[in-house]
C-alpha atoms as a PDB file:
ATOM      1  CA  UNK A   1       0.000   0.000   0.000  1.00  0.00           C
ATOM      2  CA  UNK A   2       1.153   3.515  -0.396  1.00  0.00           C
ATOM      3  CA  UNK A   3       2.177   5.977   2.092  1.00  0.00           C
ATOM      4  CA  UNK A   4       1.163   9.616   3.118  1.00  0.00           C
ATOM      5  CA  UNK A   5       3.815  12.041   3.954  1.00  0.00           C
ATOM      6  CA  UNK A   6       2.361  15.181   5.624  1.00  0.00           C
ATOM      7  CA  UNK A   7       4.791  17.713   4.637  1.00  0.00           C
ATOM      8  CA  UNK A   8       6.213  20.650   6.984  1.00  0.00           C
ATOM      9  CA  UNK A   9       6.405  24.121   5.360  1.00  0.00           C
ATOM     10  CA  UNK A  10       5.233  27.543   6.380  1.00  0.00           C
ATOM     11  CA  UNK A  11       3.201  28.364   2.986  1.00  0.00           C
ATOM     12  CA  UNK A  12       6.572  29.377   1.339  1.00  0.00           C
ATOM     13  CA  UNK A  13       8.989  26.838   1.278  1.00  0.00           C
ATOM     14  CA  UNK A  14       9.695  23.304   2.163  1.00  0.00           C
ATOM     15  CA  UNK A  15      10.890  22.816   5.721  1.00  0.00           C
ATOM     16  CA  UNK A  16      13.663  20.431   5.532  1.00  0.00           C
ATOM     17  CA  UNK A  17      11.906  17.987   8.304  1.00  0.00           C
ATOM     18  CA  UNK A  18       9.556  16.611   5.374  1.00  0.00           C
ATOM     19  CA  UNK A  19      12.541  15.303   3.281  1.00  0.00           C
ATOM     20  CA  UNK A  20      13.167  13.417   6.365  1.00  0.00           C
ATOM     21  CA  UNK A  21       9.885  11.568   6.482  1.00  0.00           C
ATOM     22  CA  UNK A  22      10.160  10.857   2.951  1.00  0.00           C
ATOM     23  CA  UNK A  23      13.053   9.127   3.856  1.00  0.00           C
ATOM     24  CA  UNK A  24      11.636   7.340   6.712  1.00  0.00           C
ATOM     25  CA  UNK A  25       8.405   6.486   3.892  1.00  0.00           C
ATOM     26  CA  UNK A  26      10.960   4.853   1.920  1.00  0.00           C
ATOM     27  CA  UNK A  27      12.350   2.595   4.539  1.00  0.00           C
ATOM     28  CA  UNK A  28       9.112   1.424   5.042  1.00  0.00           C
ATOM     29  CA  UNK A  29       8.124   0.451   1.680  1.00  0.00           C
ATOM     30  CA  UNK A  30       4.733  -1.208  -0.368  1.00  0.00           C
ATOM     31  CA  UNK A  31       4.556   1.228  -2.560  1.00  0.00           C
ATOM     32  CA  UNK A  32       3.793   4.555  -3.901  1.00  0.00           C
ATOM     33  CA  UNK A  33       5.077   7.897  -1.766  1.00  0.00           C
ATOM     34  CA  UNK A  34       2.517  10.579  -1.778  1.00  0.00           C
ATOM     35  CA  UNK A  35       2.910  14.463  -0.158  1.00  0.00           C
ATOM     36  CA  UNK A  36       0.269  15.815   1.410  1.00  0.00           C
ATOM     37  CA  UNK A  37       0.628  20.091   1.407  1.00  0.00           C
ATOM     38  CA  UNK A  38      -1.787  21.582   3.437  1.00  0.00           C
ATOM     39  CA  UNK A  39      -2.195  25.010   3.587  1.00  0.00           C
ATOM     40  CA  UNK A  40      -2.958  28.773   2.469  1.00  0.00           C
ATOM     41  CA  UNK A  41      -1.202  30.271  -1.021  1.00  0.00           C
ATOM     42  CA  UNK A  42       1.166  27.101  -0.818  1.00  0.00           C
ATOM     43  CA  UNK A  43       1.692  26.377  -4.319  1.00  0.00           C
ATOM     44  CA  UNK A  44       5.439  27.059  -4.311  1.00  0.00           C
ATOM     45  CA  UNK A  45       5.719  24.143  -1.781  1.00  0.00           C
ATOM     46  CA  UNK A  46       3.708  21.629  -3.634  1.00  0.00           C
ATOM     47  CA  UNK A  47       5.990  22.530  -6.803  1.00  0.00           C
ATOM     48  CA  UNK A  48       9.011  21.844  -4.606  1.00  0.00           C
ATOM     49  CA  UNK A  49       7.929  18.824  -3.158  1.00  0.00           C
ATOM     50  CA  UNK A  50       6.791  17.255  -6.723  1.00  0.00           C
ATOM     51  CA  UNK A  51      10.991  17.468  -6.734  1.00  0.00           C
ATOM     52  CA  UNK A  52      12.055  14.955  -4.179  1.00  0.00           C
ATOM     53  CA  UNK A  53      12.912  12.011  -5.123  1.00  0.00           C
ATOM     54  CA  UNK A  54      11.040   9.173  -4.600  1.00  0.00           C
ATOM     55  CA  UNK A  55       8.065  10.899  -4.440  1.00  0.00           C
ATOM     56  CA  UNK A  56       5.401   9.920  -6.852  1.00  0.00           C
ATOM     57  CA  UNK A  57       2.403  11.906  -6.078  1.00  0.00           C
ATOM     58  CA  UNK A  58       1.765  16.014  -4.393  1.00  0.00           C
ATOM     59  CA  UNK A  59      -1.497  16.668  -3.482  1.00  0.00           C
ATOM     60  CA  UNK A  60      -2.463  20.113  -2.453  1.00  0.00           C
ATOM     61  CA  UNK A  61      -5.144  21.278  -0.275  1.00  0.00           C
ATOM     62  CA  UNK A  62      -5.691  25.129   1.088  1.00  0.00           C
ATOM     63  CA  UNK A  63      -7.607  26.788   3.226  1.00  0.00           C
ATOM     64  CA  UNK A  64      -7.624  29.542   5.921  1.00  0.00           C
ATOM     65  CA  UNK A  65      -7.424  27.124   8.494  1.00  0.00           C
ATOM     66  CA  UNK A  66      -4.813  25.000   7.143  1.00  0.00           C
ATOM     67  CA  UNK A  67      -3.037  27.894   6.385  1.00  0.00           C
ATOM     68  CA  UNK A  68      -2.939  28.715  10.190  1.00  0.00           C
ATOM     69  CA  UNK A  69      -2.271  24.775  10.789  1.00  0.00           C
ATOM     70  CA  UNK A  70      -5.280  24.353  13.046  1.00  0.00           C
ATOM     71  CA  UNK A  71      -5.548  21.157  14.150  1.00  0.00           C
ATOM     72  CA  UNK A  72      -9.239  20.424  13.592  1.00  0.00           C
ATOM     73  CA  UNK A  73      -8.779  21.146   9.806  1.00  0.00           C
ATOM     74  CA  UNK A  74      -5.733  19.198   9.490  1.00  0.00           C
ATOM     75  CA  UNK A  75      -7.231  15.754  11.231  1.00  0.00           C
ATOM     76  CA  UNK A  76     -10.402  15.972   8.919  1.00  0.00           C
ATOM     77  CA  UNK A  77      -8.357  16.585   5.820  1.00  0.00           C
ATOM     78  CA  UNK A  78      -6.248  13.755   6.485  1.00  0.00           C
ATOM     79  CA  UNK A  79      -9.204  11.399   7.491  1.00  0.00           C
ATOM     80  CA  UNK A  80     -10.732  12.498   4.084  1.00  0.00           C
ATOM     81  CA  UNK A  81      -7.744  11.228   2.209  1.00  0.00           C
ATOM     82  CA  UNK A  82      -6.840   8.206   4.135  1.00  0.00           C
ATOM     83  CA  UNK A  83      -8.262   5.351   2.732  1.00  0.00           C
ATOM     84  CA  UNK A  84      -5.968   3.703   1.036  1.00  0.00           C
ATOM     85  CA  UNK A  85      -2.573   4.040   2.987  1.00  0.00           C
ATOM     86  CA  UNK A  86      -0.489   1.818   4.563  1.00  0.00           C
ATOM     87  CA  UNK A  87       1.264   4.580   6.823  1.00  0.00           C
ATOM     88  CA  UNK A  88       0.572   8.221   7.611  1.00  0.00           C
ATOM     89  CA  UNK A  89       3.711   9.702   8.341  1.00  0.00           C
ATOM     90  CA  UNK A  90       4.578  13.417   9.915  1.00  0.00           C
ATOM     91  CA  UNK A  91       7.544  15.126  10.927  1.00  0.00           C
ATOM     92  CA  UNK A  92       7.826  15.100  15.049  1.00  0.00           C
ATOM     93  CA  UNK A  93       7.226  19.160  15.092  1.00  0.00           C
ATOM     94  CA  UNK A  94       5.006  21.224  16.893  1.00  0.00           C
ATOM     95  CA  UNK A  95       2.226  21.136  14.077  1.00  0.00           C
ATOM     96  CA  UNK A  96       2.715  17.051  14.063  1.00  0.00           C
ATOM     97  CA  UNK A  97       2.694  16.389  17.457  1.00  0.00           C
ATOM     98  CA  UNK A  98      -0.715  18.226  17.380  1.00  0.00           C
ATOM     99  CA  UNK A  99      -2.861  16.524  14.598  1.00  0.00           C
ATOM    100  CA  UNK A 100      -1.515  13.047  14.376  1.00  0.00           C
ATOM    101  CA  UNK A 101      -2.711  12.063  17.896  1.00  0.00           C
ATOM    102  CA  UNK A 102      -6.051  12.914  16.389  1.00  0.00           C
ATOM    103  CA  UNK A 103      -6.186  10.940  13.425  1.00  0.00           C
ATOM    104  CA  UNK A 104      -4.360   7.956  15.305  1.00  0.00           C
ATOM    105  CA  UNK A 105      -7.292   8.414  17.648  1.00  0.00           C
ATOM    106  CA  UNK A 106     -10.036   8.961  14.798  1.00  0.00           C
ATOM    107  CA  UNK A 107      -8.324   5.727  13.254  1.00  0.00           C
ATOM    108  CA  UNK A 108      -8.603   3.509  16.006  1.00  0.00           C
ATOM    109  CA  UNK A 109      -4.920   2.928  15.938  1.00  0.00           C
ATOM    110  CA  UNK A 110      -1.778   3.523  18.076  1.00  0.00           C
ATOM    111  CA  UNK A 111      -0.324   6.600  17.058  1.00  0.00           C
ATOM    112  CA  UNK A 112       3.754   5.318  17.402  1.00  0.00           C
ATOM    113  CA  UNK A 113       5.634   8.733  17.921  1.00  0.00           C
ATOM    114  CA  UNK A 114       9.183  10.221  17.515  1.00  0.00           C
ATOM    115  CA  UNK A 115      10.465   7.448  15.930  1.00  0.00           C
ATOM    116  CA  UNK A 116      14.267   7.407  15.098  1.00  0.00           C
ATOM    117  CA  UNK A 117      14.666   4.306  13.013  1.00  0.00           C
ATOM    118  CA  UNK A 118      12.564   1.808  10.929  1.00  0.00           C
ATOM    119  CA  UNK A 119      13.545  -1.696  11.276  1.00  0.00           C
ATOM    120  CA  UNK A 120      10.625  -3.266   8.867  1.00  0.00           C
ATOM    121  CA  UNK A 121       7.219  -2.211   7.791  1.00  0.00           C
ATOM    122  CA  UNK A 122       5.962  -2.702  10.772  1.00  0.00           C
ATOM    123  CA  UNK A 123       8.695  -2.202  13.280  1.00  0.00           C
ATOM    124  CA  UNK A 124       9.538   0.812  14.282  1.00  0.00           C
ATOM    125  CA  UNK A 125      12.033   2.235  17.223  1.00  0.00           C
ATOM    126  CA  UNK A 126      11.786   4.974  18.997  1.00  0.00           C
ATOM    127  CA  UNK A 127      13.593   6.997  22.250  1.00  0.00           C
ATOM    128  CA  UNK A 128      11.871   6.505  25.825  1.00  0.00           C
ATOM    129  CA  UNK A 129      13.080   7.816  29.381  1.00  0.00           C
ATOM    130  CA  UNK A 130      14.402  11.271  28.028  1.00  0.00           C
ATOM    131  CA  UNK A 131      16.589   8.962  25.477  1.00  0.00           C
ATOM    132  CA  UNK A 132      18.293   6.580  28.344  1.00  0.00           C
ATOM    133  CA  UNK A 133      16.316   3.765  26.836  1.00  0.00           C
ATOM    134  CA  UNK A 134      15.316   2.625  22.820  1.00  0.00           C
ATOM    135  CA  UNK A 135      11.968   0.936  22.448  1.00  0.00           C
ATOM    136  CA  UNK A 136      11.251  -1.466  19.733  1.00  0.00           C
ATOM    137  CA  UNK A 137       7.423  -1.276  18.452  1.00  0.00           C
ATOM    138  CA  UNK A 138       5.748  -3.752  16.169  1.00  0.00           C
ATOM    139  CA  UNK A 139       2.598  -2.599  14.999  1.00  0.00           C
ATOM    140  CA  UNK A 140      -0.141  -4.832  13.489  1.00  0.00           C
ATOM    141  CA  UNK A 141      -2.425  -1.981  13.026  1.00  0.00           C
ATOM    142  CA  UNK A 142      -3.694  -1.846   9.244  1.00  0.00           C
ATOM    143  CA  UNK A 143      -2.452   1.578   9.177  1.00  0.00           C
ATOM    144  CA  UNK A 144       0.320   3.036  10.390  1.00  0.00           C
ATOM    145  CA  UNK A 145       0.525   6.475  11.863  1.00  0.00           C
ATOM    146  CA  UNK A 146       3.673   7.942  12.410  1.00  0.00           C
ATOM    147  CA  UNK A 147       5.884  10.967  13.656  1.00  0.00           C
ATOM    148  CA  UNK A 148       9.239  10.688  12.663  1.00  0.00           C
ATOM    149  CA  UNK A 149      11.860  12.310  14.244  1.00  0.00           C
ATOM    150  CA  UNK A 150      13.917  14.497  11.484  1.00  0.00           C
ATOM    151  CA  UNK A 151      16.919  14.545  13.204  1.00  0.00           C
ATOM    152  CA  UNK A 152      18.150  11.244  12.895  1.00  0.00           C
ATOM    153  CA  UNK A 153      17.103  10.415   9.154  1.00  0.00           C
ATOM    154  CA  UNK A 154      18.880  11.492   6.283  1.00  0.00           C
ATOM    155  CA  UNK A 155      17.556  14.535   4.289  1.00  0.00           C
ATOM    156  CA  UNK A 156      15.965  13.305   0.770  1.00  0.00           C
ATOM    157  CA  UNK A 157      17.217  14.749  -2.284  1.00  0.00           C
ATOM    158  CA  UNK A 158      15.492  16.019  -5.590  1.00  0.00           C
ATOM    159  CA  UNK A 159      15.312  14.030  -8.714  1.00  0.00           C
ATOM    160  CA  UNK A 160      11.725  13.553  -8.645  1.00  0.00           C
ATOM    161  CA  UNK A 161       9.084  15.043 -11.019  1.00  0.00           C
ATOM    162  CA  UNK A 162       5.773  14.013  -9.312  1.00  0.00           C
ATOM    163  CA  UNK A 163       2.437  15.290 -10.590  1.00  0.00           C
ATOM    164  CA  UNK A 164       0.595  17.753  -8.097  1.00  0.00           C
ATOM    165  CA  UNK A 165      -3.003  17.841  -7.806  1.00  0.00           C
ATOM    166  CA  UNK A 166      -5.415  19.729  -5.795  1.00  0.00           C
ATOM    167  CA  UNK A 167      -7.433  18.200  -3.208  1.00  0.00           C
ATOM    168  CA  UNK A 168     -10.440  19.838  -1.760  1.00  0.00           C
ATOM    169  CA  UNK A 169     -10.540  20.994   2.118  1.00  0.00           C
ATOM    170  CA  UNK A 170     -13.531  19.929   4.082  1.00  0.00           C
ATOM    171  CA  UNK A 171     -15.007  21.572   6.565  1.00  0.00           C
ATOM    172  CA  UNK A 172     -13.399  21.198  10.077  1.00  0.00           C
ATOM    173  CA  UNK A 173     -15.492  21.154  12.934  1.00  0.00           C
ATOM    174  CA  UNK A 174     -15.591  24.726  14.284  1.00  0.00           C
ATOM    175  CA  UNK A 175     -14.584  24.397  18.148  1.00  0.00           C
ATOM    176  CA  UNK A 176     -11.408  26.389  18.007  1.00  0.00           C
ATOM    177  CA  UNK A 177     -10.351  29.222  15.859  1.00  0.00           C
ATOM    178  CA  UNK A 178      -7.340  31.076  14.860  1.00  0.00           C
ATOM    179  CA  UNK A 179      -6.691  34.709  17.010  1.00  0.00           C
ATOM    180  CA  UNK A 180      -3.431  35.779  16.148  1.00  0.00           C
ATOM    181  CA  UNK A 181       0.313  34.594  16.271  1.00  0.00           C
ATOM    182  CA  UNK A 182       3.538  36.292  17.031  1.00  0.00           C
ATOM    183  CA  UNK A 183       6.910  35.277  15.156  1.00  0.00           C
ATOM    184  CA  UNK A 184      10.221  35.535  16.901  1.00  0.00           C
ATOM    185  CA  UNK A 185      12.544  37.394  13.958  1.00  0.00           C
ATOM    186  CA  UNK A 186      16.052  36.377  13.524  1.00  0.00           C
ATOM    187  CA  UNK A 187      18.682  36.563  10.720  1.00  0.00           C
ATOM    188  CA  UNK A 188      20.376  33.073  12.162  1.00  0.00           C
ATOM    189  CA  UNK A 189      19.420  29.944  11.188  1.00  0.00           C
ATOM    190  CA  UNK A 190      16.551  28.108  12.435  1.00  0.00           C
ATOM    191  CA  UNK A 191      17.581  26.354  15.315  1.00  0.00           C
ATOM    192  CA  UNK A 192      16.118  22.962  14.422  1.00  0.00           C
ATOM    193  CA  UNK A 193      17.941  23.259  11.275  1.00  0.00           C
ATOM    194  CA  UNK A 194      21.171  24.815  11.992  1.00  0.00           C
ATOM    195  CA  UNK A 195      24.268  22.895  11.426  1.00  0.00           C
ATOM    196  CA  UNK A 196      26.089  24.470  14.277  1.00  0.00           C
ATOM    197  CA  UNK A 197      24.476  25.563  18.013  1.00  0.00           C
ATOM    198  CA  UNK A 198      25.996  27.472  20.553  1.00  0.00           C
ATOM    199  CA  UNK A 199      23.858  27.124  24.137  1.00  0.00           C
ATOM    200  CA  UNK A 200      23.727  28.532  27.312  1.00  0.00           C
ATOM    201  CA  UNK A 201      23.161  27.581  30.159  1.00  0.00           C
ATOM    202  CA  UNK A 202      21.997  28.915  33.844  1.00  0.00           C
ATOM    203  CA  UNK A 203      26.057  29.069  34.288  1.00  0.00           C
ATOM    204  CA  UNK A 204      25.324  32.698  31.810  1.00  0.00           C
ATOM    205  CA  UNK A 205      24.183  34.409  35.070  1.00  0.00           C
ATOM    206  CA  UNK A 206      21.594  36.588  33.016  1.00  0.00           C
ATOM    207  CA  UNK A 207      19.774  37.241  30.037  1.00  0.00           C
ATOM    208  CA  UNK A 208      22.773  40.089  29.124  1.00  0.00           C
ATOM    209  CA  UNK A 209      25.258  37.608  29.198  1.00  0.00           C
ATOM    210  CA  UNK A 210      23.970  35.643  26.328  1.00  0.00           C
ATOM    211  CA  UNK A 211      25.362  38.926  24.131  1.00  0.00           C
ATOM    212  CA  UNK A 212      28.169  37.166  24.515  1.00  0.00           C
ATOM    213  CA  UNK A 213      27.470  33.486  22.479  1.00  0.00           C
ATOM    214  CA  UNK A 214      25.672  35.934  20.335  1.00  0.00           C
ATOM    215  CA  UNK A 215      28.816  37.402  19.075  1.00  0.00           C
ATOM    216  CA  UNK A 216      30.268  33.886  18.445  1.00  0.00           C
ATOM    217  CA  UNK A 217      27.451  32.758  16.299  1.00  0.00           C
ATOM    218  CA  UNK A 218      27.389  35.593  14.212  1.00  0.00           C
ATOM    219  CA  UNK A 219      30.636  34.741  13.103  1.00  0.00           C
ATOM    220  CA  UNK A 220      29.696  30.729  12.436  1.00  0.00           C
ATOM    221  CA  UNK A 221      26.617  31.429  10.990  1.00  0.00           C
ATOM    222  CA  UNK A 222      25.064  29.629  14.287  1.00  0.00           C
ATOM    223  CA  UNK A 223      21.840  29.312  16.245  1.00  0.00           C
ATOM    224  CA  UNK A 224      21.379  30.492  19.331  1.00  0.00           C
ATOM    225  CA  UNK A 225      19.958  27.820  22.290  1.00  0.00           C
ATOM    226  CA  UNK A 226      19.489  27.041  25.852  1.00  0.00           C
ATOM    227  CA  UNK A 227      18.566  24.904  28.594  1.00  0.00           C
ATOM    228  CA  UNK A 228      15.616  24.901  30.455  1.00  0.00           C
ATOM    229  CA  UNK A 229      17.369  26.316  33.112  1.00  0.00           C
ATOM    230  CA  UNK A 230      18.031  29.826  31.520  1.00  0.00           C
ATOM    231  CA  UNK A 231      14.595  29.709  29.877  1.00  0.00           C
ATOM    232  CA  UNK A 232      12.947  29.216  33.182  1.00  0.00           C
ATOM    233  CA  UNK A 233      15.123  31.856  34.832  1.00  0.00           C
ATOM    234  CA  UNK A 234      13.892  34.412  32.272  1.00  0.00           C
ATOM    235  CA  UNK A 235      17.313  34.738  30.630  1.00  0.00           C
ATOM    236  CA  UNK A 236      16.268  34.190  27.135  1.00  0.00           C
ATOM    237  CA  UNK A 237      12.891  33.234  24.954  1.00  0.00           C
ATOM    238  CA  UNK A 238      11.067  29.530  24.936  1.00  0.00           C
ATOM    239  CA  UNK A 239      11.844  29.079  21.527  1.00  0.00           C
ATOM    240  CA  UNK A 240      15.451  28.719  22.566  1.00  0.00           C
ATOM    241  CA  UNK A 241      15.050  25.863  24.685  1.00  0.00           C
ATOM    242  CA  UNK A 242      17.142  22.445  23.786  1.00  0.00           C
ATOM    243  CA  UNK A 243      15.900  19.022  25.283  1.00  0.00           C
ATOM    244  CA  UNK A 244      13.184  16.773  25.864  1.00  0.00           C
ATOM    245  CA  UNK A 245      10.646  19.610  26.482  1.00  0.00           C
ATOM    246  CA  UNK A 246      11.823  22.240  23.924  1.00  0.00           C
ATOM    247  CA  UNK A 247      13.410  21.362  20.290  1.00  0.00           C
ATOM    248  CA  UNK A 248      15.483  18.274  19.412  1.00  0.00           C
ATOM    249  CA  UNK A 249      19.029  19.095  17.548  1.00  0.00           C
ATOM    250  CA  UNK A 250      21.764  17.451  15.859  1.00  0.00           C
ATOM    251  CA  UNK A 251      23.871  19.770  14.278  1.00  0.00           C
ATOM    252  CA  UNK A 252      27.437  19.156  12.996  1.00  0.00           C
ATOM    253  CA  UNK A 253      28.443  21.131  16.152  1.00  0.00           C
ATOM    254  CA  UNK A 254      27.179  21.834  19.328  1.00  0.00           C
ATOM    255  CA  UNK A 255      28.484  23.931  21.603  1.00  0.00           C
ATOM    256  CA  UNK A 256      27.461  23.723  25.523  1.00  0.00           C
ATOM    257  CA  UNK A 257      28.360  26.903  27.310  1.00  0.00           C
ATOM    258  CA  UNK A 258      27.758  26.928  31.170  1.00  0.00           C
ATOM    259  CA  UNK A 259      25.156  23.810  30.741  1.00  0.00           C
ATOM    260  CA  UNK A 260      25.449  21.662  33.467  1.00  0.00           C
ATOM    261  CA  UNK A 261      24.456  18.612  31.125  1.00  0.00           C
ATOM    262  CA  UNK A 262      20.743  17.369  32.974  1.00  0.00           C
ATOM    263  CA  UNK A 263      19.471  14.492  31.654  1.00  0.00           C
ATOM    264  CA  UNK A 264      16.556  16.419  30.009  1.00  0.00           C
ATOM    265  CA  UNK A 265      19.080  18.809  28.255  1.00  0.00           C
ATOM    266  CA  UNK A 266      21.248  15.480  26.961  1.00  0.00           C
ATOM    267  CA  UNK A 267      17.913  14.252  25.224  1.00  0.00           C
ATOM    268  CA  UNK A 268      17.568  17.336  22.750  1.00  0.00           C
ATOM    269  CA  UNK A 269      21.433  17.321  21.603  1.00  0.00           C
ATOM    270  CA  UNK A 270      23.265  13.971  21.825  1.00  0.00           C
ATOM    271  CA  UNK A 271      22.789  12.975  18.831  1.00  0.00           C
ATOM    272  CA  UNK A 272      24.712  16.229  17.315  1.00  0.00           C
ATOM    273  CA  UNK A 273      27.992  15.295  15.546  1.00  0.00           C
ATOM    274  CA  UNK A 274      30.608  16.872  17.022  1.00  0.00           C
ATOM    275  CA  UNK A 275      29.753  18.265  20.867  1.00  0.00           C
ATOM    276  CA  UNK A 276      31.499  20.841  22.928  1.00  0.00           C
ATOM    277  CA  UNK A 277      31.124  21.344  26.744  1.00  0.00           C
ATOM    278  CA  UNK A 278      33.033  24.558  28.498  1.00  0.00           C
ATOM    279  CA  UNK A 279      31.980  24.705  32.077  1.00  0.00           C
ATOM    280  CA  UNK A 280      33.947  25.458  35.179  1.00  0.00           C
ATOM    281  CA  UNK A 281      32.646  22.256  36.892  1.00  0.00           C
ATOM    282  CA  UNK A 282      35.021  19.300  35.662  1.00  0.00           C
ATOM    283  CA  UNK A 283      32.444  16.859  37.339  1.00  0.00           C
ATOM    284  CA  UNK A 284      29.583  18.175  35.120  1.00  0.00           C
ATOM    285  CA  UNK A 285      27.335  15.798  33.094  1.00  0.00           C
ATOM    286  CA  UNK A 286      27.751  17.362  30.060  1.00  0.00           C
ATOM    287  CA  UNK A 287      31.051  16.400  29.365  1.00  0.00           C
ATOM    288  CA  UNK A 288      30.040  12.143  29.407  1.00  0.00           C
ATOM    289  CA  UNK A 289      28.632  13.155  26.031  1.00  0.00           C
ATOM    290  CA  UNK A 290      30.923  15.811  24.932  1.00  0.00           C
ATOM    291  CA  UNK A 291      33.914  14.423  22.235  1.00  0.00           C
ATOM    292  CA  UNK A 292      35.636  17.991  23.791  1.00  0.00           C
ATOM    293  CA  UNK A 293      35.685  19.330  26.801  1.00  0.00           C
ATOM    294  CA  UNK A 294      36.856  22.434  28.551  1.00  0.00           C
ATOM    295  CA  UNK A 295      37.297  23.361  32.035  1.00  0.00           C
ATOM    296  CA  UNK A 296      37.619  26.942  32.008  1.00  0.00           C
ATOM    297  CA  UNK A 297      35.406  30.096  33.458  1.00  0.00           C
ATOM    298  CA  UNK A 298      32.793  30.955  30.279  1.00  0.00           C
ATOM    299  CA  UNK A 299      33.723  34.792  30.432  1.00  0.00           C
ATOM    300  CA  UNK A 300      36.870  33.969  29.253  1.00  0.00           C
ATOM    301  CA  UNK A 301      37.039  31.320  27.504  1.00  0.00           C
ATOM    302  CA  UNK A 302      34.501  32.168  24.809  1.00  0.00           C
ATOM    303  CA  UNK A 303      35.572  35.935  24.498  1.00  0.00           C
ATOM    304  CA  UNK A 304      39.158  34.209  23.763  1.00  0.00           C
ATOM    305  CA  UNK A 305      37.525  32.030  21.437  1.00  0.00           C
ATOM    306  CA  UNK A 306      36.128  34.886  19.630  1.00  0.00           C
ATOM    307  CA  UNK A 307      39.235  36.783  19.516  1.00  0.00           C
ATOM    308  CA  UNK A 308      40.526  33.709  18.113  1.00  0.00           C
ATOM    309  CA  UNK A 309      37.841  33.352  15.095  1.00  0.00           C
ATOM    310  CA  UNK A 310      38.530  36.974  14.449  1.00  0.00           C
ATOM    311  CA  UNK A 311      42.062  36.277  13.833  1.00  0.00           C
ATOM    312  CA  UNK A 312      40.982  33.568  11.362  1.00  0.00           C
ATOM    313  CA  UNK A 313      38.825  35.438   9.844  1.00  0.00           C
ATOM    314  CA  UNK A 314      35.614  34.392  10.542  1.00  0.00           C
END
C-alpha cells in the first residue's frame, strides 16, 4: 500500500523535516510515496515537493485554516484522504505532534511517535526515558501512523518530477479558531535546522550575558539555544530551549556553554555530531557526552575564542 507524507512548510517553502519523512516512507516500503501540502497560497511548496525524489504523487489542499495549521482542519483533511494508505507519516514538530494524535485516535490505531529508526514495515524504534532507553514497536495496526523524528534520518534529495493535484478541504469542525500569532525574527538559522548551536546555560548568570554566544554565532553562521534552566530563569525566549521539552538538535556542532548537562538537556542534543562542553565544573554531566571538553570560566574562555575566530577570519 502507499504511504502519506504530511509535509512541513510555512506556505513558502519546504521545511527540511519533510525530506526526512520521505526518507523514513521509503524505509518502510509497499509502494507509492505521496505528499500531502496543506495550507494557504502554498503552491510554491507543492511545486518543490513534486521534486524529491522518490516521491510519486503532491497533493495540495488550502484553506484559511490550514493555512494557520489548526488542528481540527488538518485531522479531517487527512481522514478524508486516508483510505488507502499503509502509513501516515509526519515530521515530530510542533504542528505534528498536534494533529496526528487525532487521526491515530479517529483511526482507532496507536499513534507510534518520535520514531528514530525503521527496522521493517511494521517495526519501528523509537527513544523513551528522556533517550536513556530505545523501544522497539511492532505494529499490526492496518495503518500506520507515524511521527518521525527528522533529526536522525537522512535529508531526501530532488530528482523527482511528481504530478501535483489539488485536493479539496472539508469543513473542520468549528470548536477552536485562529486569534493571532507572534513570530520571533532572527537573521540566524533556524535552530532545528542549523548545522552548528551554541547554548547557554543557567552558568550565563543573566539574560545580558547571552550577548556574549551571540557574538560567536554571528561569526559561524550559528543558532542560538538554551537549557531549560536559563529559559525558566527568564534569561532568554522559549523558543530557545534544547531538550526533551523544547526542540530536538543534531547539528554538525554543538556547543554547551555553562550547561550543566541534565538528563533532560542530553535528550535534545546527543545525537549532534561533534559536541562541545566549556563549564567550570570538571564533574559536570555534560562532558560524558561531549567528544571535547573544557574546564575553564565561560567569560573567558569564549571571548578568547572569539578573539581567536577573528584572527581567522571568521
Amino acid at each position: 500500500m502507499a504511504t502519506l507524507v504530511i509535509a512541513e512548510h510555512d506556505n513558502k517553502s519546504l521545511n527540511e523535516a519533510t525530506r526526512a519523512a520521505v526518507t523514513a516512507a521509503k524505509k518502510i516500503g509497499g509502494g507509492d510515496i505521496h505528499i500531502l501540502v496543506a495550507g494557504q497560497g502554498a503552491k510554491s511548496v507543492a511545486d518543490e515537493a513534486a521534486k524529491v525524489d522518490g516521491v510519486a504523487k503532491v497533493m495540495l489542499a488550502e484553506s484559511d485554516a490550514l493555512g494557520h495549521k489548526m488542528a481540527e482542519a488538518l485531522e479531517s483533511l487527512v481522514l478524508s484522504i486516508a483510505d488507502g494508505y499503509g502509513a501516515i507519516l509526519a515530521p515530530a514538530s510542533t504542528v505534528g505532534k498536534n494533529f496526528m494524535p487525532r487521526v491515530a485516535a479517529k483511526l482507532d490505531v496507536m499513534l507510534i511517535s518520535d520514531i528514530t529508526s525503521v527496522e521493517s514495515a511494521d517495526t519501528f524504534i523509537r527513544p523513551i526515558y528522556a533517550g536513556n532507553a530505545l523501544m522497539t514497536v511492532k505494529s499490526n495496526d492496518k495503518v500506520k501512523v507515524i511521527t518521525v523524528r527528522p533529526t536522525t534520518f537522512e535529508k531526501a534529495g530532488d530528482g523527482g518530477s511528481a504530478s501535483v493535484e489539488t485536493v479539496s478541504a472539508p469543513d473542520a469542525a468549528a470548536k477552536s479558531a485562529f486569534v493571532s500569532e507572534e513570530l520571533s525574527k532572527s537573521d540566524r538559522p533556524e535552530l532545528g535546522a542549523a548545522k552548528i548551536v551554541i547554548s547557554g546555560g543557567r552558568g550565563m548568570g543573566n539574560g545580558e550575558n547571552f550577548a556574549i554566544l551571540e557574538k560567536v554565532a554571528d561569526k559561524l553562521g550559528a543558532a542560538v539555544g538554551a537549557s531549560r534552566a536559563a529559559v525558566d530563569a527568564g534569561f532568554v525566549p522559549n523558543d530557545y530551549q534544547v531538550g526533551q521539552t523544547g526542540k530536538v538538535v543534531a547539528p554538525q556542532l554543538y556547543i554547551a556553554v555553562g550547561i550543566s548537562g541534565a538528563i533532560q538537556h542530553l535528550a535534545g542534543m546527543k545525537d549532534s555530531k561533534v559536541i562541545v562542553a566549556i563549564n567550570k565544573d570538571e564533574e559536570a554531566p555534560i562532558f560524558s557526552v561531549a567528544d571535547y571538553g573544557l574546564v575553564a570560566d565561560l567569560f573567558k574562555a569564549v571571548p578568547e575564542f572569539e578573539e581567536e575566530l577573528a584572527k581567522l577570519g571568521y
